[in-house]
Protein backbone atom coordinates (compact mmCIF):
# COMPACT_ATOMS: atom_id res chain seq x y z
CA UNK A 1 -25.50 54.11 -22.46
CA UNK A 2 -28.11 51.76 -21.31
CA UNK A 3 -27.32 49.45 -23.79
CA UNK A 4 -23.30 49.66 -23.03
CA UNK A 5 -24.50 48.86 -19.54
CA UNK A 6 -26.58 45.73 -20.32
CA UNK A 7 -24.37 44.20 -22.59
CA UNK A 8 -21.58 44.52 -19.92
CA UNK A 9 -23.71 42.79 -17.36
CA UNK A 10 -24.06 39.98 -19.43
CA UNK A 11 -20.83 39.84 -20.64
CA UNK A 12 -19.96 39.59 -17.03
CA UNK A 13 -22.38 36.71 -15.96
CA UNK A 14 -21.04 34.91 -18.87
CA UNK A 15 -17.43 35.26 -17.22
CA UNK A 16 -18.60 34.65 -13.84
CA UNK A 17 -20.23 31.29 -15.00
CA UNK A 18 -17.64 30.17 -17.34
CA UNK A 19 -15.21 30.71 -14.12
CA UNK A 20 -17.31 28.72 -12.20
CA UNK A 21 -15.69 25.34 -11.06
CA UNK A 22 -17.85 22.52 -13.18
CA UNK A 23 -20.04 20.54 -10.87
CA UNK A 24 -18.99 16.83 -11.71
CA UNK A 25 -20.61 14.66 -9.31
CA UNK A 26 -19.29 11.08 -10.16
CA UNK A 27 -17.78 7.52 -9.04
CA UNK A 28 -13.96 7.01 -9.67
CA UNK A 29 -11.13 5.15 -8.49
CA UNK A 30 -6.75 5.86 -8.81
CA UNK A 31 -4.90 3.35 -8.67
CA UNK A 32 -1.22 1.96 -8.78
CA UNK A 33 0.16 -1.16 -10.08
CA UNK A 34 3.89 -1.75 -8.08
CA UNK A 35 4.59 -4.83 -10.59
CA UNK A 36 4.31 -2.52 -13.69
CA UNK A 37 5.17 1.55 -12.58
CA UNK A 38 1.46 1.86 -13.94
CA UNK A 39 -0.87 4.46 -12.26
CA UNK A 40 -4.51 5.31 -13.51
CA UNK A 41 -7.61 6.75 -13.19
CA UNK A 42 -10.72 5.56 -14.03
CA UNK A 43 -14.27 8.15 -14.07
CA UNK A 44 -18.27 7.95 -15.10
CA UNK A 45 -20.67 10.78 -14.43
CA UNK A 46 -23.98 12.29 -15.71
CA UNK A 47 -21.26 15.00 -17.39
CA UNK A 48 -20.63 15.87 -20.82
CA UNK A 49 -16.73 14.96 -21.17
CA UNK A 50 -16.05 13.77 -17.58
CA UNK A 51 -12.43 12.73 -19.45
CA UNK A 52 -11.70 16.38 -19.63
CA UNK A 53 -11.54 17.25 -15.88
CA UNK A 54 -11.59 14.53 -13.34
CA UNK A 55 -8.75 12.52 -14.13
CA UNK A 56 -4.83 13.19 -14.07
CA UNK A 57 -1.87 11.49 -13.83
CA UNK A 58 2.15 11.00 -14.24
CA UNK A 59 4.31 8.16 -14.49
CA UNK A 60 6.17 7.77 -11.78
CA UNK A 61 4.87 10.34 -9.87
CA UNK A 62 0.97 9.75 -9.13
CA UNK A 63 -2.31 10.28 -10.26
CA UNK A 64 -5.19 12.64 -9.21
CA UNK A 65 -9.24 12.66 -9.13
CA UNK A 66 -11.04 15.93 -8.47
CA UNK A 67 -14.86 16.03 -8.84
CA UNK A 68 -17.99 16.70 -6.85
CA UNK A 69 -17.64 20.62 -7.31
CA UNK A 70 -14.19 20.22 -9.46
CA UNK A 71 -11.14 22.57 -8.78
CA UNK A 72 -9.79 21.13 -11.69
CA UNK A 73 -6.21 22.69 -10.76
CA UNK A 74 -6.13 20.42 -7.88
CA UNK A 75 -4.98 17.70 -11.07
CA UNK A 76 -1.55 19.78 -12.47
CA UNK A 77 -0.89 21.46 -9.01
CA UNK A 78 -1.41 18.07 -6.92
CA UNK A 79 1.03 15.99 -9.50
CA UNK A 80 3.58 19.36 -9.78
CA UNK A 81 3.69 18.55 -5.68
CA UNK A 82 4.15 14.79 -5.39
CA UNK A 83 6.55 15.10 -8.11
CA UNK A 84 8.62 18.10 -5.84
CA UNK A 85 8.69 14.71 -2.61
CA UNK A 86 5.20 15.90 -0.78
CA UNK A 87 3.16 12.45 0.05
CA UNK A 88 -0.05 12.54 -1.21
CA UNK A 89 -1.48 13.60 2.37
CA UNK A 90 0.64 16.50 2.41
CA UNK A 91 -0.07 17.45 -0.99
CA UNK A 92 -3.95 17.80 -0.77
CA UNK A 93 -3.32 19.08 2.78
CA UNK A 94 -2.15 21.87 0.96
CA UNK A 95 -4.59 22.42 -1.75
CA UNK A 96 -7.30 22.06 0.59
CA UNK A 97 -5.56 24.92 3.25
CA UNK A 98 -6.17 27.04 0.05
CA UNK A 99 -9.21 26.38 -0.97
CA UNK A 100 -12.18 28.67 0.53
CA UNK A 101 -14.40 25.80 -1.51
CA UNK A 102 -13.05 22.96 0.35
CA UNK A 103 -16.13 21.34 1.64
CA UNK A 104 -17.42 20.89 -1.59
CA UNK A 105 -14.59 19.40 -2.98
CA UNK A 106 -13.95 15.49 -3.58
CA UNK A 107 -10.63 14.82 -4.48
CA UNK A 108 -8.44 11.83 -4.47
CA UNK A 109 -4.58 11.66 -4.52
CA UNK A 110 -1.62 8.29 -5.08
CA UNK A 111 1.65 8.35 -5.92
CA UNK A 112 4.06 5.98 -6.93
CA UNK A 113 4.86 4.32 -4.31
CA UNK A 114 1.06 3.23 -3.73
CA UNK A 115 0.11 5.72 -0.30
CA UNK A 116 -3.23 7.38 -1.07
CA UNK A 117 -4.92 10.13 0.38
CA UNK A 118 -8.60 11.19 -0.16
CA UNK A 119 -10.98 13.88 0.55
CA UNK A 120 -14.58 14.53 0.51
CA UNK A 121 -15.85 17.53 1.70
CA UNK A 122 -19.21 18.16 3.92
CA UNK A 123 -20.70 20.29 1.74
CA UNK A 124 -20.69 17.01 -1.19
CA UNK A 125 -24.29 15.98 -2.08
CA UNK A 126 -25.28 12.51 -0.38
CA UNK A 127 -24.25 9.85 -0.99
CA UNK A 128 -20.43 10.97 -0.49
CA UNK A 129 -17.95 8.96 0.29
CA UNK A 130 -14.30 7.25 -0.15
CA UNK A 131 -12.66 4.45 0.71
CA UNK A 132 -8.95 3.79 0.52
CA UNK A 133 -7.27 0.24 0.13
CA UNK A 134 -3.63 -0.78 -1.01
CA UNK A 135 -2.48 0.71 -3.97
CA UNK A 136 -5.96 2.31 -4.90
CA UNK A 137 -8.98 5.34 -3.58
CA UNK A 138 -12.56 4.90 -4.14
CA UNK A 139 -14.64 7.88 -4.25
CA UNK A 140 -17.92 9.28 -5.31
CA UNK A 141 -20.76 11.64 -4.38
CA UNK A 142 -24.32 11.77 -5.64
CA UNK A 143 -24.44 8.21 -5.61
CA UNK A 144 -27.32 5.59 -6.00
CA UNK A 145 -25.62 4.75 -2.15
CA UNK A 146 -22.63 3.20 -0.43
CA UNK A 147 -23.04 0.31 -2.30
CA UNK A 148 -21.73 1.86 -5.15
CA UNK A 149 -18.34 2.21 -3.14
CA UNK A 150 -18.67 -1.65 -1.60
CA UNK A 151 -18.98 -2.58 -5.40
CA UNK A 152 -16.02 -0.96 -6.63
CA UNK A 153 -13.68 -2.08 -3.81
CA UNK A 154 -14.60 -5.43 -4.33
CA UNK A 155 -14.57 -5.75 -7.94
CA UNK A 156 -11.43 -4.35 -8.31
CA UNK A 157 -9.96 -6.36 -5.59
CA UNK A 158 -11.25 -9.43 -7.51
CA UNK A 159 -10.22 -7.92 -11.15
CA UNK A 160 -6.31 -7.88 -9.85
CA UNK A 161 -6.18 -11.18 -8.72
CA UNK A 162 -6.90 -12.63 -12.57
CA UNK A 163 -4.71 -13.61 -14.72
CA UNK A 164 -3.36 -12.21 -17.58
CA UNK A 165 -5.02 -8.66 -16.79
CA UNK A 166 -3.34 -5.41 -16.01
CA UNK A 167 -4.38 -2.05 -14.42
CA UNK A 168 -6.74 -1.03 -17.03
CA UNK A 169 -8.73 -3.95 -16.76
CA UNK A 170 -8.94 -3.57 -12.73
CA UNK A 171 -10.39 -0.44 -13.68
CA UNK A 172 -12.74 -0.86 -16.01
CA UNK A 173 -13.95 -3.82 -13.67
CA UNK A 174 -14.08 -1.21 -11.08
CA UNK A 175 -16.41 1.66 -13.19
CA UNK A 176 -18.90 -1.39 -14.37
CA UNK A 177 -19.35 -3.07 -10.80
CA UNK A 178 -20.02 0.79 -9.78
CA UNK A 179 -23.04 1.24 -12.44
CA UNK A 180 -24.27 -2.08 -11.70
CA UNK A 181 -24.70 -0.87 -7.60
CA UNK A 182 -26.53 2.09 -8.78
CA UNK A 183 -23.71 4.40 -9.96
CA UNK A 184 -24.18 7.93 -10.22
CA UNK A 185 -28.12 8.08 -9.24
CA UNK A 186 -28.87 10.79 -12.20
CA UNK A 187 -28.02 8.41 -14.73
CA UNK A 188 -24.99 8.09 -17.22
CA UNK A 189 -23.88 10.10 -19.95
CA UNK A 190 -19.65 9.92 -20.16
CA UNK A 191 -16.33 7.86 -19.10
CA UNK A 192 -12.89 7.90 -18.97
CA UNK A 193 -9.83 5.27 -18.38
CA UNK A 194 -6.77 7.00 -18.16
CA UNK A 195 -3.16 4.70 -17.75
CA UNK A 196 0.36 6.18 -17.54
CA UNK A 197 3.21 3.92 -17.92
CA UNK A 198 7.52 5.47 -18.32
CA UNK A 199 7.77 4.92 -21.95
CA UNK A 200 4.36 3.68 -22.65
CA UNK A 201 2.71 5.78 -25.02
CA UNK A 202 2.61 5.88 -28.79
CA UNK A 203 6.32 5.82 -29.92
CA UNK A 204 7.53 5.24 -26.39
CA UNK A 205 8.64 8.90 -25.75
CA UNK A 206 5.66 10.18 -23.53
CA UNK A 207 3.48 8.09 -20.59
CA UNK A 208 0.28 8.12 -21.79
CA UNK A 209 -0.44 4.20 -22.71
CA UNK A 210 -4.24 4.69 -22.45
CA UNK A 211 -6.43 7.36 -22.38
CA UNK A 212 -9.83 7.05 -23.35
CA UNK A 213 -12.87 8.58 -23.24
CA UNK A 214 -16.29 8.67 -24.14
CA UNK A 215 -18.05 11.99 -23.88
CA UNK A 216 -21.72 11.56 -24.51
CA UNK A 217 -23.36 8.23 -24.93
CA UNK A 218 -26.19 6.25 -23.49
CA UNK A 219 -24.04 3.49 -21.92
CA UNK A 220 -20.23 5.54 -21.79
CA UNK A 221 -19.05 2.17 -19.52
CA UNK A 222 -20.16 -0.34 -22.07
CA UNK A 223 -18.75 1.80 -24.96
CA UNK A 224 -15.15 2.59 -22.74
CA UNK A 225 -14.99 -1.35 -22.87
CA UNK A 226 -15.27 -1.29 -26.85
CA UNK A 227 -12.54 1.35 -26.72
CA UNK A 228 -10.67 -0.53 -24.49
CA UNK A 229 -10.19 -4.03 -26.21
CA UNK A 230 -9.37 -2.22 -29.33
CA UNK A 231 -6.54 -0.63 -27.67
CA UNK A 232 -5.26 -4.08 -26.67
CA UNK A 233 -4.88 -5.09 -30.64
CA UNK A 234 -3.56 -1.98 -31.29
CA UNK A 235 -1.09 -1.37 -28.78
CA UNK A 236 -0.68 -4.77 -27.17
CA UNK A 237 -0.38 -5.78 -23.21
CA UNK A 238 2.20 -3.22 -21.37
CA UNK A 239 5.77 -4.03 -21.08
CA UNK A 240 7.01 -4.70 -17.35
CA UNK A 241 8.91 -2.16 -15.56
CA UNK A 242 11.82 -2.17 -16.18
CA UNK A 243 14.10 -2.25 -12.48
């Protein structure tokens, strides 16, 4: 019997910790591109397979963020809202009203039509912040310092004024500007780009045009950027949208 009982009280701590919500503390930016439907994310953390949480999004109906202490619902249930006519400030609004965790939570929120809303909670570990511009949210916690935010505003701001460059390369100009300022001040160990386009993914019946990821690797941004002009002679430039 006093076996049974041990074994059940581990069994339990290993539920209670694999319920736990994942502690991603990490930089990232959404963002929405008016002249092409195109809405992404873009993530780096000191996280094994930052990909696999943080970032979420829909064509045509937004794209979501959730780190620091990740409710990774917050992705699914914030796009299932904005896609039922909530704004993106009513949508996390919501969430938040539900969530007994909310002041740990960092969470950031556009739709389609570019209107952002962000959140990051007291309880975030210094440095936390965001910053919201047009058609984009900047947001991190456990950061080198608010530098790392100044550097991703303006590099991204600089990135879509170029040239012959689309929304994946404003983000990926975004993430490296971020590490360069300091970044997440553990270190680096994953990334993620994530793009959604209507009709942009392999065999134009889905949304996903881009979504990649590096899980575990010394320099994640460098090797997202390998991943990233590969995709372009692969898959090409996306199309326009299509009024």
């Amino acid at each position: 019997m006093r076996r049974l009982c041990i074994v059940l009280v581990f069994l339990a701590l290993g539920a209670a910790l694999r319920a736990a919500d994942p502690e991603v503390h990490t930089f990232s930016i959404v963002a929405f591109d008016p002249a092409t439907g195109e809405l992404g994310v873009a993530v780096e953390s000191k996280y094994f397979g930052v990909g696999s949480v943080v970032p979420w999004a829909k064509a045509g109906v937004g794209a979501v963020a959730t780190q620091a202490r990740a409710r990774v619902s917050f992705g699914p249930d914030g796009l299932s809202l904005m896609e039922g006519g909530k704004s993106p400030r009513e949508a996390l609004d919501l969430l938040l009203a539900a969530d007994p965790g909310a002041e740990e939570r960092q969470v950031a929120f556009i739709d389609a039509q570019g209107r952002t809303a962000a959140h990051t909670g007291g309880g975030c570990q210094a440095y936390a912040g965001h910053r919201e511009g047009k058609n984009y949210s900047v947001q991190g916690n456990l950061l080198a310092g608010e530098g790392v935010l100044t550097a991703i505003v303006e590099a991204f701001e600089t990135a879509r004024k170029k040239e012959g460059t689309e929304l994946a390369d404003w983000l990926l100009a975004a993430l490296q500007a971020g590490q360069a300022a300091g970044g997440d001040r553990r270190g680096q160990q994953s990334a993620a780009l994530l793009v959604v386009h209507p009709n942009g993914g392999p065999g134009g019946d889905n949304d996903r045009y881009m979504d990649l990821r590096v899980e575990d690797h010394p320099k994640p941004i460098d090797e997202l950027a390998r991943l990233r002009a590969l995709h372009a002679q692969f898959y090409g430039p996306v199309r326009p949208l299509q009024k």
